[in-house]
PDB file of N, CA and C in Angstrom:
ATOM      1  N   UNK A   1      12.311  -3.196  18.160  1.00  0.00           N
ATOM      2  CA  UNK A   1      12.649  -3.560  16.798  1.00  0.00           C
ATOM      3  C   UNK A   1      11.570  -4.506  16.269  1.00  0.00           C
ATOM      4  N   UNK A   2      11.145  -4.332  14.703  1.00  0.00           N
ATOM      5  CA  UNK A   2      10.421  -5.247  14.340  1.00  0.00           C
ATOM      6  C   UNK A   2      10.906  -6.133  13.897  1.00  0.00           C
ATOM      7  N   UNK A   3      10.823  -7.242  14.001  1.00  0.00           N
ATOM      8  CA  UNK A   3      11.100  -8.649  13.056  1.00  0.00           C
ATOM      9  C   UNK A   3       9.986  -9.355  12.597  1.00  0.00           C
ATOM     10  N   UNK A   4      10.494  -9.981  11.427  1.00  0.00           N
ATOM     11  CA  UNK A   4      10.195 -10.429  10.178  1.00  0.00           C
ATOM     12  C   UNK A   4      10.014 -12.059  10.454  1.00  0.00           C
ATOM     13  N   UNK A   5      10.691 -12.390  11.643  1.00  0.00           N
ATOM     14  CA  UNK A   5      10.629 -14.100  11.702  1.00  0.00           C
ATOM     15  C   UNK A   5       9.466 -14.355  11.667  1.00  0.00           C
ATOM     16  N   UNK A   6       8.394 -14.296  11.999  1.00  0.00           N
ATOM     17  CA  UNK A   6       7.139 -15.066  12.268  1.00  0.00           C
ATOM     18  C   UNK A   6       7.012 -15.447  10.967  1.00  0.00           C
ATOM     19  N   UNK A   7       6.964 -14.543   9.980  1.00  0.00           N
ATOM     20  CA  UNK A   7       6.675 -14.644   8.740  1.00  0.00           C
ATOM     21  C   UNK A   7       6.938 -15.776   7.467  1.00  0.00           C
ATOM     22  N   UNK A   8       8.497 -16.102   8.164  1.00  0.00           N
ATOM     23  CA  UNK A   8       9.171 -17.194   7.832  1.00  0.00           C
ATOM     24  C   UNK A   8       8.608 -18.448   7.908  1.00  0.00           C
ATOM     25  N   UNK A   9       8.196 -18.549   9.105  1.00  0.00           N
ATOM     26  CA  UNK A   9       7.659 -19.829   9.873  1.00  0.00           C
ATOM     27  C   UNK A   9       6.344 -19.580   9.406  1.00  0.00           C
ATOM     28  N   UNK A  10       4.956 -18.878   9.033  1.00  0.00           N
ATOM     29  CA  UNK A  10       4.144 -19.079   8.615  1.00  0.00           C
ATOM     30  C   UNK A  10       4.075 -19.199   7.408  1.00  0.00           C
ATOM     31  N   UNK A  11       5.183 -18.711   5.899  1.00  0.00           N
ATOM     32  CA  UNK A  11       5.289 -19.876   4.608  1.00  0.00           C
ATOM     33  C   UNK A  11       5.521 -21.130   5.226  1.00  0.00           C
ATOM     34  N   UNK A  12       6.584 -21.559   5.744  1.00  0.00           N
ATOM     35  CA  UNK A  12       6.819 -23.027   6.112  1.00  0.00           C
ATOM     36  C   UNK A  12       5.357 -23.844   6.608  1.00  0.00           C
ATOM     37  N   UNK A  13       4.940 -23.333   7.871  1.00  0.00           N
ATOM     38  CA  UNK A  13       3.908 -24.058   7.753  1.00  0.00           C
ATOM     39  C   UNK A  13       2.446 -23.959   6.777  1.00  0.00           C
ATOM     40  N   UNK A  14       2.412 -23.164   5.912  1.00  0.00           N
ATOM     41  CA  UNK A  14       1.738 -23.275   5.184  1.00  0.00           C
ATOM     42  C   UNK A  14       2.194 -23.844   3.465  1.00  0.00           C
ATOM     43  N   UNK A  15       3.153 -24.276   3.619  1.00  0.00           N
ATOM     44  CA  UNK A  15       3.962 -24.854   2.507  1.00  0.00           C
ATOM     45  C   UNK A  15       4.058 -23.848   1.232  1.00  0.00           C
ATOM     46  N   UNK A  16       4.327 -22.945   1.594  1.00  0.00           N
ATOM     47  CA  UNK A  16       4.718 -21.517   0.566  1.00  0.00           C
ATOM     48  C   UNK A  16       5.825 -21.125   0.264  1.00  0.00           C
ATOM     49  N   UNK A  17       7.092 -21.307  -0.814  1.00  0.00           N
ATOM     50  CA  UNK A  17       7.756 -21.380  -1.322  1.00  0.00           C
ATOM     51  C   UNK A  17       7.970 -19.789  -1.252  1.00  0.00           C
ATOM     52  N   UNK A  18       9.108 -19.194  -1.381  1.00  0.00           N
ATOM     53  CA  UNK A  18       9.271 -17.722  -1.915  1.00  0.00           C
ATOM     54  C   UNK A  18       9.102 -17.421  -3.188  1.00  0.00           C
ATOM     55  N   UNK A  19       9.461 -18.640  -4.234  1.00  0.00           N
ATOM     56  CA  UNK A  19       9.260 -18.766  -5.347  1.00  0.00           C
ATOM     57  C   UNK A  19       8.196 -18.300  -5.459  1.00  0.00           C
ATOM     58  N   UNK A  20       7.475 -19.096  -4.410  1.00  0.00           N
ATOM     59  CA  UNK A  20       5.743 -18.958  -5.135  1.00  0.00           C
ATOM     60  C   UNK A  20       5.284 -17.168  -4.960  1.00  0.00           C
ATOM     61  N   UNK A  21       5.541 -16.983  -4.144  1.00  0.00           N
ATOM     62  CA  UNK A  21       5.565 -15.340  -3.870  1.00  0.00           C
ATOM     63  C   UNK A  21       5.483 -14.368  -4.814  1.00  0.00           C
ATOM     64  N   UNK A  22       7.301 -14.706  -5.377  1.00  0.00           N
ATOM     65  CA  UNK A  22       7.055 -14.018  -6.366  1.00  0.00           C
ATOM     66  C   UNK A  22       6.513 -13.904  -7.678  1.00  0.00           C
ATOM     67  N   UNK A  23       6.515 -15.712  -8.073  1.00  0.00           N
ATOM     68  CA  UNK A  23       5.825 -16.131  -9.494  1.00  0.00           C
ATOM     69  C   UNK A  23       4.202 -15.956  -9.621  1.00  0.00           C
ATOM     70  N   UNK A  24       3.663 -16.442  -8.636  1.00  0.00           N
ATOM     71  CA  UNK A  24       2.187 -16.392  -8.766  1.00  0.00           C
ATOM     72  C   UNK A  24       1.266 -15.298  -7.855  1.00  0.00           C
ATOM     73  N   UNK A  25       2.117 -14.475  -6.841  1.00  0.00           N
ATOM     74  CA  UNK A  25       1.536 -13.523  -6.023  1.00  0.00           C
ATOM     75  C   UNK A  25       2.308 -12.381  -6.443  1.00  0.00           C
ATOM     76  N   UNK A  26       3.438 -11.786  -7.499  1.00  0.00           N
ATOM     77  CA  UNK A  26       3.960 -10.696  -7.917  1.00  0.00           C
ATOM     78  C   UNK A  26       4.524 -10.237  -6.751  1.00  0.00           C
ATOM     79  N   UNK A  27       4.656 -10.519  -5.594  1.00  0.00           N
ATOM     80  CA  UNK A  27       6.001 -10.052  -4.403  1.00  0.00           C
ATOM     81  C   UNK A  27       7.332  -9.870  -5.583  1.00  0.00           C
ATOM     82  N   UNK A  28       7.818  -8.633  -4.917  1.00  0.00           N
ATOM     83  CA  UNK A  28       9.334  -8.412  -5.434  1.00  0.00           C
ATOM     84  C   UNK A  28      10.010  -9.174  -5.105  1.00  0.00           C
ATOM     85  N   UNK A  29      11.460  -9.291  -5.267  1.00  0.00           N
ATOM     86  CA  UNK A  29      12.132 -10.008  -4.867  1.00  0.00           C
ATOM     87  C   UNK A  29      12.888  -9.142  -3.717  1.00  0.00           C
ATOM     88  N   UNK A  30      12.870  -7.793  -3.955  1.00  0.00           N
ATOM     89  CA  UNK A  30      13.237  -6.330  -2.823  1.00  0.00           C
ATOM     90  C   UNK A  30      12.508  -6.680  -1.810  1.00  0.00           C
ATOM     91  N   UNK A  31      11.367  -6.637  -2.032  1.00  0.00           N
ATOM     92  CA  UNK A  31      10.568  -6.649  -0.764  1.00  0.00           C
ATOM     93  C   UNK A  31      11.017  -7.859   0.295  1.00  0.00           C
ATOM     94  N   UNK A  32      11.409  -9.010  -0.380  1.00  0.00           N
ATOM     95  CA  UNK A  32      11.925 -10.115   0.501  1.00  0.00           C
ATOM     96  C   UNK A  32      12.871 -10.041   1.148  1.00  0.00           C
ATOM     97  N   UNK A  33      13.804  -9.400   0.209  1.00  0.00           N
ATOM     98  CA  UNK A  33      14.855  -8.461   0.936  1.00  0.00           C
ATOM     99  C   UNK A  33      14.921  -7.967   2.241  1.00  0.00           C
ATOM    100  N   UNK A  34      13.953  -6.750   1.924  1.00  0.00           N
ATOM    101  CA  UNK A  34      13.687  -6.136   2.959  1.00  0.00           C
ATOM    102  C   UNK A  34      13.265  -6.796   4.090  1.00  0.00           C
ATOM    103  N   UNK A  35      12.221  -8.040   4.397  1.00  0.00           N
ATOM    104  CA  UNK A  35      11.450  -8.490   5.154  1.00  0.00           C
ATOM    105  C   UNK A  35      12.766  -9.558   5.657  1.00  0.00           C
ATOM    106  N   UNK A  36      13.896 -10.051   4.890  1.00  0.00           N
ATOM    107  CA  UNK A  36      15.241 -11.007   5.442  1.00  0.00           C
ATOM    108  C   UNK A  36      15.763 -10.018   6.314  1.00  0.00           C
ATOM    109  N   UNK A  37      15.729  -8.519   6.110  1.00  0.00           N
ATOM    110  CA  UNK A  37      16.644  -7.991   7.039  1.00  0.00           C
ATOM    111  C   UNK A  37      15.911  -6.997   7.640  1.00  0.00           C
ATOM    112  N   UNK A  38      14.937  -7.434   8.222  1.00  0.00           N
ATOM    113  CA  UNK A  38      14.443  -6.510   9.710  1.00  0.00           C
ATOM    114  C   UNK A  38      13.914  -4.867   8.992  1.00  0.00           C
ATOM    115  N   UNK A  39      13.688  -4.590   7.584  1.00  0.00           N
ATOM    116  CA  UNK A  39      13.390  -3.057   7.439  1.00  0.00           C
ATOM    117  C   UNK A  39      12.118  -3.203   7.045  1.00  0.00           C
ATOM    118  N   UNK A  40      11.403  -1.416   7.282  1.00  0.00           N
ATOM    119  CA  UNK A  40      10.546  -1.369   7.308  1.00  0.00           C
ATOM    120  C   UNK A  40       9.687  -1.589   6.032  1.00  0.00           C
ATOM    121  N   UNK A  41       8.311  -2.108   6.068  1.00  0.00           N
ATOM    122  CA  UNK A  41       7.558  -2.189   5.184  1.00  0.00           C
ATOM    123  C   UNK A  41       6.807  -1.352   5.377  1.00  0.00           C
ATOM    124  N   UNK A  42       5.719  -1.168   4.270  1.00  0.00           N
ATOM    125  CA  UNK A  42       4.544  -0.344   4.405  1.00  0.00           C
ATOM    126  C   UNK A  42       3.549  -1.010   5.338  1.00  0.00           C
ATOM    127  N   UNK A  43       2.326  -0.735   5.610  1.00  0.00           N
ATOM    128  CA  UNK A  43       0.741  -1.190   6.136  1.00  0.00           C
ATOM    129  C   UNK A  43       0.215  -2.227   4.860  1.00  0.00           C
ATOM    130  N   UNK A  44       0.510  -1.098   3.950  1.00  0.00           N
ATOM    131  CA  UNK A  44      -0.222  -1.446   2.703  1.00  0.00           C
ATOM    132  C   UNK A  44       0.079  -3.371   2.359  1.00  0.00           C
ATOM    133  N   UNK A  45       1.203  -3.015   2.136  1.00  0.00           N
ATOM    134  CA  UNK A  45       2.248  -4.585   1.973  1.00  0.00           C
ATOM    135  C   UNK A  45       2.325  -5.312   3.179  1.00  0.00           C
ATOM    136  N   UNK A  46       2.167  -5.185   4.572  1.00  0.00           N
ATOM    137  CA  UNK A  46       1.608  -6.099   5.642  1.00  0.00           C
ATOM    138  C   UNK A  46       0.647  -6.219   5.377  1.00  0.00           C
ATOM    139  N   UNK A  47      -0.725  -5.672   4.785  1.00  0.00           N
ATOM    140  CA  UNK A  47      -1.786  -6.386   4.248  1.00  0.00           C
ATOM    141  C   UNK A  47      -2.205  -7.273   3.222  1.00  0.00           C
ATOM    142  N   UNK A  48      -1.443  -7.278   2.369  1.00  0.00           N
ATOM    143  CA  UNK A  48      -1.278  -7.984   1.305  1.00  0.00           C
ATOM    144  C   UNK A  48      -0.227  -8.962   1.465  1.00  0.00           C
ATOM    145  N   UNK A  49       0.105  -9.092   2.595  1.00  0.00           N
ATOM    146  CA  UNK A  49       1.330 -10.398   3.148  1.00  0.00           C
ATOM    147  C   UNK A  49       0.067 -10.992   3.606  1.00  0.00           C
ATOM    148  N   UNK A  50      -0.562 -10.541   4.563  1.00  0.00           N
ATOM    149  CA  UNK A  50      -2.057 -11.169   5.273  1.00  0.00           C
ATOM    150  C   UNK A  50      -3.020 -11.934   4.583  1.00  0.00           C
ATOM    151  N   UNK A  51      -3.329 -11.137   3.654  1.00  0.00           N
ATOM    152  CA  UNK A  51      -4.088 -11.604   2.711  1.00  0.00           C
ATOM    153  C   UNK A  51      -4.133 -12.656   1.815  1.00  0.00           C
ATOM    154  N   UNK A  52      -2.605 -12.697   1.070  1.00  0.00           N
ATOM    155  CA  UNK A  52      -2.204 -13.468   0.350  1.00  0.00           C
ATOM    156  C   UNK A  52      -1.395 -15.170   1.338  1.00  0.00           C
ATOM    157  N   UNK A  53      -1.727 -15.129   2.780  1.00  0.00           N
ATOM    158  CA  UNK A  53      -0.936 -16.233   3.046  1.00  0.00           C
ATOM    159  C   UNK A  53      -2.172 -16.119   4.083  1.00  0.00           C
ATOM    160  N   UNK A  54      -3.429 -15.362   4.508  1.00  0.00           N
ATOM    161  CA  UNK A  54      -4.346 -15.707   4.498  1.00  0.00           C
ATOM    162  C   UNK A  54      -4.146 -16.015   6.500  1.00  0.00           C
ATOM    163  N   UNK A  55      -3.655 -14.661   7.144  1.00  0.00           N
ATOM    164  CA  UNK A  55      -3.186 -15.211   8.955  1.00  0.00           C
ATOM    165  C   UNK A  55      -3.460 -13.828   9.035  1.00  0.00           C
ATOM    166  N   UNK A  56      -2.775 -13.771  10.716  1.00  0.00           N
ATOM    167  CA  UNK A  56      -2.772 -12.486  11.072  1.00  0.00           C
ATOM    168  C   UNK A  56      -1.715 -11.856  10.686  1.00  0.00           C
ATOM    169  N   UNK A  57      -1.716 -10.387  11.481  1.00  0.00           N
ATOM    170  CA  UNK A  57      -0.497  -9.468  11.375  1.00  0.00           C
ATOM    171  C   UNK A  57       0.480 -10.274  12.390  1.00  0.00           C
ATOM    172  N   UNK A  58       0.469 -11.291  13.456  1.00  0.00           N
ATOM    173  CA  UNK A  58       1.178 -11.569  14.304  1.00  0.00           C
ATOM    174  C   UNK A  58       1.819 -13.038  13.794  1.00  0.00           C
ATOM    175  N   UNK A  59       1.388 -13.250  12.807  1.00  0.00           N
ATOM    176  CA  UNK A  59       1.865 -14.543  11.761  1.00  0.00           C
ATOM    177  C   UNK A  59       3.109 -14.263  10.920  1.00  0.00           C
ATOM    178  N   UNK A  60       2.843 -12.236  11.006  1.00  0.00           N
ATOM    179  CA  UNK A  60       3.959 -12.028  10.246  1.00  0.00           C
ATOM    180  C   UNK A  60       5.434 -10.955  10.625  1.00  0.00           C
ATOM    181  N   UNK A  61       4.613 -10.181  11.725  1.00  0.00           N
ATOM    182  CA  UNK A  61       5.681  -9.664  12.632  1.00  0.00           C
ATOM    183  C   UNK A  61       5.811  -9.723  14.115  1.00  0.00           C
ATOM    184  N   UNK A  62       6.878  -9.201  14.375  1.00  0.00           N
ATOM    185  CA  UNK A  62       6.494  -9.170  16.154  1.00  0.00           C
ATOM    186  C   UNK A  62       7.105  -7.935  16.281  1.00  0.00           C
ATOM    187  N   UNK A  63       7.204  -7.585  17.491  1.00  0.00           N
ATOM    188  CA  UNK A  63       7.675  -6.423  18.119  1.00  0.00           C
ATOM    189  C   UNK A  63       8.932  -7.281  19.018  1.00  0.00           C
ATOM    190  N   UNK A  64      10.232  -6.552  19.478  1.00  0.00           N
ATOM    191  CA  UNK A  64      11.143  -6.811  20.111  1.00  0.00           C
ATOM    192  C   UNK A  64      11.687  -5.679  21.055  1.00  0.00           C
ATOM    193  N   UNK A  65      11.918  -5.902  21.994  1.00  0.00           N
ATOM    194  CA  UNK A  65      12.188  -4.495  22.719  1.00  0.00           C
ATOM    195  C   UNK A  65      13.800  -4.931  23.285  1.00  0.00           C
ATOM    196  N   UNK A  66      13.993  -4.043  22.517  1.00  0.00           N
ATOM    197  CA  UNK A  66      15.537  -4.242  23.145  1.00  0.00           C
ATOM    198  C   UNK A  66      16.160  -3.976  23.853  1.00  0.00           C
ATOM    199  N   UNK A  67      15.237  -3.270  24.656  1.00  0.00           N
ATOM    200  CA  UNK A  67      15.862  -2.705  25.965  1.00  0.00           C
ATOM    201  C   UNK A  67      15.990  -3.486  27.326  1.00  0.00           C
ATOM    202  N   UNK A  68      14.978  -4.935  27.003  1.00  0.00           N
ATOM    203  CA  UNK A  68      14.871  -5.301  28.211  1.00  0.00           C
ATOM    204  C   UNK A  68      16.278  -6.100  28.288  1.00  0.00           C
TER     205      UNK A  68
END
């Protein structure tokens, strides 16, 4: 399963508001949505999460295996 936590914790430490997301970077407010509850995003929009908060892809998801 993918999760979305890292993502959380890299606004926080970069002092990034969701507000700010959507007011000054045009993020939906869906898309946050989506990223609160574990569904999938595009590539496209993990790059432009990257970009715009300026980390890696591992700043913003992880992988979870649920099997173990």
């Amino acid at each position: 399963m993918i999760s979305y936590d890292p993502f959380y914790k890299t606004l926080k430490s970069k002092n990034i508001s969701t507000y700010k997301l959507i007011n000054q970077y045009g993020i939906s407010r869906s898309l946050l949505d989506r990223l609160r509850h574990n569904k999938p995003i595009s590539t496209v929009t993990l790059d432009d999460l990257c970009s715009i908060l300026k980390c890696t892809v591992q700043e913003v998801i992880v992988f979870i295996d649920e099997d173990r």
